[in-house]
PDB file of N, CA and C in Angstrom:
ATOM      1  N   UNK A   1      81.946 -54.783  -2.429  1.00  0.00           N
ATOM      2  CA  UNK A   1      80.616 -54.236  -2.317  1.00  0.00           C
ATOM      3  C   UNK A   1      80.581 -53.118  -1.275  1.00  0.00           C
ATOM      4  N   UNK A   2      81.035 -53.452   0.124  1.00  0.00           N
ATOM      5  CA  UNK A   2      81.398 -52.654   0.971  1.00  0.00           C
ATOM      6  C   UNK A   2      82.138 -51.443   0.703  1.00  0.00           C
ATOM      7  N   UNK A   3      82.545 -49.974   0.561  1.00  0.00           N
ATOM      8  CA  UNK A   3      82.845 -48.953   0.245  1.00  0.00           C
ATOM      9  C   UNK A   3      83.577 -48.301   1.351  1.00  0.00           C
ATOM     10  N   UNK A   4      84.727 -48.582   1.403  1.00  0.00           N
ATOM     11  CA  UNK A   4      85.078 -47.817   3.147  1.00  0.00           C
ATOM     12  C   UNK A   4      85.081 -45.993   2.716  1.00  0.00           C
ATOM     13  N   UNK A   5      84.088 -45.244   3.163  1.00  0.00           N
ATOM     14  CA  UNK A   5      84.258 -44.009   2.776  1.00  0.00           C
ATOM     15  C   UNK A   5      84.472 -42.804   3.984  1.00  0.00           C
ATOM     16  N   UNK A   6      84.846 -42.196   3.566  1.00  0.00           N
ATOM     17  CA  UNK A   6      85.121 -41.473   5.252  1.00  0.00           C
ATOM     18  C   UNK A   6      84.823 -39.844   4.366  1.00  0.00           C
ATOM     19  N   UNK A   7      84.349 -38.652   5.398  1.00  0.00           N
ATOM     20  CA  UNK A   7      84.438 -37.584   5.465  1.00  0.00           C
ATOM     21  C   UNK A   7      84.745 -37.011   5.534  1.00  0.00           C
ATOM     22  N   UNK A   8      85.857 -35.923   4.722  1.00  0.00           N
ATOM     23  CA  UNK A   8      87.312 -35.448   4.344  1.00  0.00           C
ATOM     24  C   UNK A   8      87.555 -34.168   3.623  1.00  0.00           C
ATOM     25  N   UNK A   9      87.797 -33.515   4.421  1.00  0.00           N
ATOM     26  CA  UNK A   9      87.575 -32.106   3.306  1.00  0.00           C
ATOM     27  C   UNK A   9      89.087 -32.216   2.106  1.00  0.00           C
ATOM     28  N   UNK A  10      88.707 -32.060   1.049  1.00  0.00           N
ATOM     29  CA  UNK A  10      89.514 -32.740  -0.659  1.00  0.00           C
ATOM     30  C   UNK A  10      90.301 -31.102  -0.379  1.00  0.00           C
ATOM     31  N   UNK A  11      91.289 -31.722  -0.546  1.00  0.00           N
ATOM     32  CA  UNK A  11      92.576 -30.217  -0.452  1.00  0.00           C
ATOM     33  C   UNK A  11      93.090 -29.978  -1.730  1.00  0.00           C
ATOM     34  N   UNK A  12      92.688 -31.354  -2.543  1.00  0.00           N
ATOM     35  CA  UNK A  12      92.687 -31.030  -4.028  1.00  0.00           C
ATOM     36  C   UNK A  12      92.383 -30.391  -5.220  1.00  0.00           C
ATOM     37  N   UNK A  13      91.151 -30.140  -4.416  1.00  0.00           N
ATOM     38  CA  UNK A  13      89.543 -29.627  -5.202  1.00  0.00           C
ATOM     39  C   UNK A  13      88.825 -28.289  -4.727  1.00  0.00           C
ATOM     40  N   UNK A  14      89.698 -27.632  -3.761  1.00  0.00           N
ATOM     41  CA  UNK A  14      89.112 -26.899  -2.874  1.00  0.00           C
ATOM     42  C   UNK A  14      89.176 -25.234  -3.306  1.00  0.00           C
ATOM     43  N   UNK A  15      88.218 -24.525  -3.166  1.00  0.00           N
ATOM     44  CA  UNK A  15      88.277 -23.016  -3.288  1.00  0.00           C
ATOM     45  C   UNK A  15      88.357 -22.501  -2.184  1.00  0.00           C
ATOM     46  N   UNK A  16      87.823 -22.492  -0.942  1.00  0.00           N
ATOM     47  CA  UNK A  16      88.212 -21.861  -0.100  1.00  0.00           C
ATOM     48  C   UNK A  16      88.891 -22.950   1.496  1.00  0.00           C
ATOM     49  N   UNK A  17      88.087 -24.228   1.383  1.00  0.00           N
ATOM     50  CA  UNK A  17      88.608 -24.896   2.553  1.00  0.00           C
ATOM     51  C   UNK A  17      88.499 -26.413   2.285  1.00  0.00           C
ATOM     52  N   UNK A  18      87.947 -26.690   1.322  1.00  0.00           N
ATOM     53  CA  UNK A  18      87.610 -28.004   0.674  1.00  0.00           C
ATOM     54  C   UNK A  18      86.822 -28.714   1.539  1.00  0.00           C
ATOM     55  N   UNK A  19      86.008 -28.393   2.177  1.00  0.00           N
ATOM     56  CA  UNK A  19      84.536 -28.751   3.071  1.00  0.00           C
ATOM     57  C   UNK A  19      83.667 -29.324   2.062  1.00  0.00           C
ATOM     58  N   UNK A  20      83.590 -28.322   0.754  1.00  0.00           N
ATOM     59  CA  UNK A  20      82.201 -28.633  -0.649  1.00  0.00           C
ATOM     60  C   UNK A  20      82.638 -29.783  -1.520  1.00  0.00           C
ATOM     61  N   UNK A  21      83.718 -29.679  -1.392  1.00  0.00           N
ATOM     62  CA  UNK A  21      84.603 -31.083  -2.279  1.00  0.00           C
ATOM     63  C   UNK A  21      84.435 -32.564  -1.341  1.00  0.00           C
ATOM     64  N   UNK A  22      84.508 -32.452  -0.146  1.00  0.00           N
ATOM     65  CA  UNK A  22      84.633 -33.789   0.698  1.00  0.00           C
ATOM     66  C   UNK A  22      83.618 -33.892   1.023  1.00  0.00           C
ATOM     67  N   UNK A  23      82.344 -33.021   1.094  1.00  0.00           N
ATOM     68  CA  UNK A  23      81.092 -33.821   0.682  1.00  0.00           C
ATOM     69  C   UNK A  23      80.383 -34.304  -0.715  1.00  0.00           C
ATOM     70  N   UNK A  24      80.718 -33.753  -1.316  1.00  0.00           N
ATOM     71  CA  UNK A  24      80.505 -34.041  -2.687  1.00  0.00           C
ATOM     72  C   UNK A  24      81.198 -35.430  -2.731  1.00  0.00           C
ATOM     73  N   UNK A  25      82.462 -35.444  -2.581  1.00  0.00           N
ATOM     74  CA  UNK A  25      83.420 -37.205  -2.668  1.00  0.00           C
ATOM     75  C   UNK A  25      82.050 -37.663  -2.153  1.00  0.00           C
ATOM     76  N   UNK A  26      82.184 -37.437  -1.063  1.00  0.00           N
ATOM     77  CA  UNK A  26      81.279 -38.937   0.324  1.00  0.00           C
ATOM     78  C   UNK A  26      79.914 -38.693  -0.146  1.00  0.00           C
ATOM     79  N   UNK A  27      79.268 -37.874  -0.681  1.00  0.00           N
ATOM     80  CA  UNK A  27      77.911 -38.292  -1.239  1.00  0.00           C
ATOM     81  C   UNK A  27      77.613 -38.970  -2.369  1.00  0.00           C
ATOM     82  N   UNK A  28      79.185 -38.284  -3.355  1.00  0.00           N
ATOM     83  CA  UNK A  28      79.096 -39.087  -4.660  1.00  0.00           C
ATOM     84  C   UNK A  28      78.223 -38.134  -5.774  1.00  0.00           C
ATOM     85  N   UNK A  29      78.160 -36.899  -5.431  1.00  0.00           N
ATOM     86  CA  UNK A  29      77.691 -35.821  -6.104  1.00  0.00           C
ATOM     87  C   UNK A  29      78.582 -34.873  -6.699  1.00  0.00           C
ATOM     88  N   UNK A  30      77.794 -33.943  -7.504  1.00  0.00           N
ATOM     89  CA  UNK A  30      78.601 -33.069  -8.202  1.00  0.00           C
ATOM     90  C   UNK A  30      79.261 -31.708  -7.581  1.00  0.00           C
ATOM     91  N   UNK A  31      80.303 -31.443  -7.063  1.00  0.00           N
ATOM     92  CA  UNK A  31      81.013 -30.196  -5.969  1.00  0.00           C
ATOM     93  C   UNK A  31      79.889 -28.759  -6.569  1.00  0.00           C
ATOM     94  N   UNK A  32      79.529 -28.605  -7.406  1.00  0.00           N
ATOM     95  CA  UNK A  32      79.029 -27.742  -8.095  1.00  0.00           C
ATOM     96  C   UNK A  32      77.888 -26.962  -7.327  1.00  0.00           C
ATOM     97  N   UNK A  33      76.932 -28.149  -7.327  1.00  0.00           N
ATOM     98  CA  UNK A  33      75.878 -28.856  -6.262  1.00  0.00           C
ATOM     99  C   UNK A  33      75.713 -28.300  -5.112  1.00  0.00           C
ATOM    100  N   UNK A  34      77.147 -29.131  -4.106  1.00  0.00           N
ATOM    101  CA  UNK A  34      77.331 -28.927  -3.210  1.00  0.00           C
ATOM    102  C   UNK A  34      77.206 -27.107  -2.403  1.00  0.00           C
ATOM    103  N   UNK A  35      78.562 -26.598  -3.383  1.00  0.00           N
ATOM    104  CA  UNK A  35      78.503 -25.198  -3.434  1.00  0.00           C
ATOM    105  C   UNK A  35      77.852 -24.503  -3.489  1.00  0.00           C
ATOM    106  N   UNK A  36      76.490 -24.588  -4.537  1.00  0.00           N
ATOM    107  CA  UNK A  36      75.198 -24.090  -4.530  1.00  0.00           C
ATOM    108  C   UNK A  36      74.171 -24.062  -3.104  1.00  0.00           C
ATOM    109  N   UNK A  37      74.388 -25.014  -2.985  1.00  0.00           N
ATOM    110  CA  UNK A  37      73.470 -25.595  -2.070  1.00  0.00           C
ATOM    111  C   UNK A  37      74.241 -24.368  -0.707  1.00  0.00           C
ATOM    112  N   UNK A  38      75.255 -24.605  -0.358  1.00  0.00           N
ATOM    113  CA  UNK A  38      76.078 -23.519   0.534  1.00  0.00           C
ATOM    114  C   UNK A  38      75.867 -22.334   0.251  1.00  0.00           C
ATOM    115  N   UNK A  39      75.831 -21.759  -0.389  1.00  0.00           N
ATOM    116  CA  UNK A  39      75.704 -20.946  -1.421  1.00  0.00           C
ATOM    117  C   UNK A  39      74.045 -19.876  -0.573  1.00  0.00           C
ATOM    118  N   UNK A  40      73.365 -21.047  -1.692  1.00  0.00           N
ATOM    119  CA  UNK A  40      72.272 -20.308  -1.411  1.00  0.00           C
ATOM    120  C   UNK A  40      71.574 -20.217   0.157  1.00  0.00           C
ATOM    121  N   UNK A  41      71.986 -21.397   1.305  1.00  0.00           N
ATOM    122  CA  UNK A  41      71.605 -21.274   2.668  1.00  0.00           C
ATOM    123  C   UNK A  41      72.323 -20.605   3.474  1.00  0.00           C
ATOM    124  N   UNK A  42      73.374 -19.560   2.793  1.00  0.00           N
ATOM    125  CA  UNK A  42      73.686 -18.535   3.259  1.00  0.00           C
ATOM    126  C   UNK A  42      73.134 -17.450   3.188  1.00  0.00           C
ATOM    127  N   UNK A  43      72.562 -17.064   1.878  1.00  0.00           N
ATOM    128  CA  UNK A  43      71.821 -16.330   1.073  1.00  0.00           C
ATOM    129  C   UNK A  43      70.615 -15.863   2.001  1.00  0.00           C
ATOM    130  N   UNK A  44      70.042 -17.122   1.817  1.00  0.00           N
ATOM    131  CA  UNK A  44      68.602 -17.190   2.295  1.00  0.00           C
ATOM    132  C   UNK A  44      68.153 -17.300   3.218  1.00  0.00           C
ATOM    133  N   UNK A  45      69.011 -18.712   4.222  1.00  0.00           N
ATOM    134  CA  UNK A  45      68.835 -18.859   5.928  1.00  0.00           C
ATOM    135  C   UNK A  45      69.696 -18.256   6.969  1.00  0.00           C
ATOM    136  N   UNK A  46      70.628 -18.091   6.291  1.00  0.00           N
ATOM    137  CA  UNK A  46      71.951 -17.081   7.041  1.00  0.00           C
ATOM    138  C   UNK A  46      72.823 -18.551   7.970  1.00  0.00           C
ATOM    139  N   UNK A  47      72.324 -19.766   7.392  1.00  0.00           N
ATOM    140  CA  UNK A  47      72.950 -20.439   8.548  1.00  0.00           C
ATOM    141  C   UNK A  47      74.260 -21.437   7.597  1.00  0.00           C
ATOM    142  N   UNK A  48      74.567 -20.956   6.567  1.00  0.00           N
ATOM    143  CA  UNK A  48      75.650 -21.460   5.439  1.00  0.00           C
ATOM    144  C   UNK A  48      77.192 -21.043   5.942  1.00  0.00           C
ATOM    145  N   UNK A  49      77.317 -20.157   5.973  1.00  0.00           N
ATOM    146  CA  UNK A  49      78.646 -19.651   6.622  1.00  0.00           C
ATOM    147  C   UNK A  49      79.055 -20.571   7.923  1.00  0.00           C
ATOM    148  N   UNK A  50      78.048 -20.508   8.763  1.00  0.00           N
ATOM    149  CA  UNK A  50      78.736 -20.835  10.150  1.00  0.00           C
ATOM    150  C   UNK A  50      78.260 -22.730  10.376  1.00  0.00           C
ATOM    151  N   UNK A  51      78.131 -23.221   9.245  1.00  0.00           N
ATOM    152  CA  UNK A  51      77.954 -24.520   9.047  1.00  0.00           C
ATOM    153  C   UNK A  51      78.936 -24.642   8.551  1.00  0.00           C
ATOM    154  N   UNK A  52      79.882 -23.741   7.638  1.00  0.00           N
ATOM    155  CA  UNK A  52      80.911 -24.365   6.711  1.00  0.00           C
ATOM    156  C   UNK A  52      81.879 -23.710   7.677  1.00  0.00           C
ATOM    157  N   UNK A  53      81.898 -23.006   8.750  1.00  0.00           N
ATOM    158  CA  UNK A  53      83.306 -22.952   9.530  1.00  0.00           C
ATOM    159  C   UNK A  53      83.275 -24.021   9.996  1.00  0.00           C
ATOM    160  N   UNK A  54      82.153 -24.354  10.914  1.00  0.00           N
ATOM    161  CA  UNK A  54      81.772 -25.665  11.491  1.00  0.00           C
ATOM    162  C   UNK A  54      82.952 -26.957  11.293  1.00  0.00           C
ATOM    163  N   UNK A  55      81.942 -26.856  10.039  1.00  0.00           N
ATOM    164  CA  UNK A  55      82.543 -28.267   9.113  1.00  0.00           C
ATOM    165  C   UNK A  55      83.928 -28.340   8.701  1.00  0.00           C
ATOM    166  N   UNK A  56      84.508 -26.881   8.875  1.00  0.00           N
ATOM    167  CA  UNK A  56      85.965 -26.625   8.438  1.00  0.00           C
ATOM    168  C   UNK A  56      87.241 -26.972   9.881  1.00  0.00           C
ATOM    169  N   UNK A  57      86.124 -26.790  10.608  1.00  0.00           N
ATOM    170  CA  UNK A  57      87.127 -27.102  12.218  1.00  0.00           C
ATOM    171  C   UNK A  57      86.859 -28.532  12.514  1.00  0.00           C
ATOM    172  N   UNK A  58      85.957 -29.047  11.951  1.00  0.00           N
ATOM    173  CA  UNK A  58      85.808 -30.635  12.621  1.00  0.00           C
ATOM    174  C   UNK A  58      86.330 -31.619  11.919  1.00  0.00           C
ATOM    175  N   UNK A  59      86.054 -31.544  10.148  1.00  0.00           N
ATOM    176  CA  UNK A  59      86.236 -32.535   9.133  1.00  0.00           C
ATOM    177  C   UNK A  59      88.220 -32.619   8.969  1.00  0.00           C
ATOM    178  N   UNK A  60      88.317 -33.805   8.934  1.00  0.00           N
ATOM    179  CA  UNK A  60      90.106 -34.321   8.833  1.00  0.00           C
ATOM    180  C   UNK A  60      90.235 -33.929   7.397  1.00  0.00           C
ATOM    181  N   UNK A  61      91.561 -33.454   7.035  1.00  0.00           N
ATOM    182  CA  UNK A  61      91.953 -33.327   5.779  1.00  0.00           C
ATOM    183  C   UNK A  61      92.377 -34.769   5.085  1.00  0.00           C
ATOM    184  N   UNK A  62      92.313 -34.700   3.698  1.00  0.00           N
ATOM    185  CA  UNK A  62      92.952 -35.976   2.952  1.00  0.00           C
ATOM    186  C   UNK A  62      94.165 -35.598   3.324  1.00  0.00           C
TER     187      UNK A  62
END
């Protein structure tokens, strides 16, 4: 029942750093999604980019 899931950028799945893939795993959503979602709060809030370096220097690889 318990799910041990951890937060992992997918080196499998990845286009530029696999940040959109290892949340997508750990949410259980579609990478597609994810990307969009990055995507457009770059677009729009300007704060997408420097969330996904962020996330690219902190998150452990599979």
């Amino acid at each position: 029942m318990y799910e041990n899931k951890r937060l992992r950028r997918n080196m499998f799945n990845k286009v530029i750093g696999g940040v959109c893939s290892g949340l997508a795993d750990y949410f259980g959503i579609d990478v597609v999604l994810v990307r969009a979602i990055f995507v457009a709060s770059f677009l729009f809030a300007g704060v997408g980019g420097g969330l996904y370096l962020i996330l690219w220097l902190l998150m452990p690889t599979i």
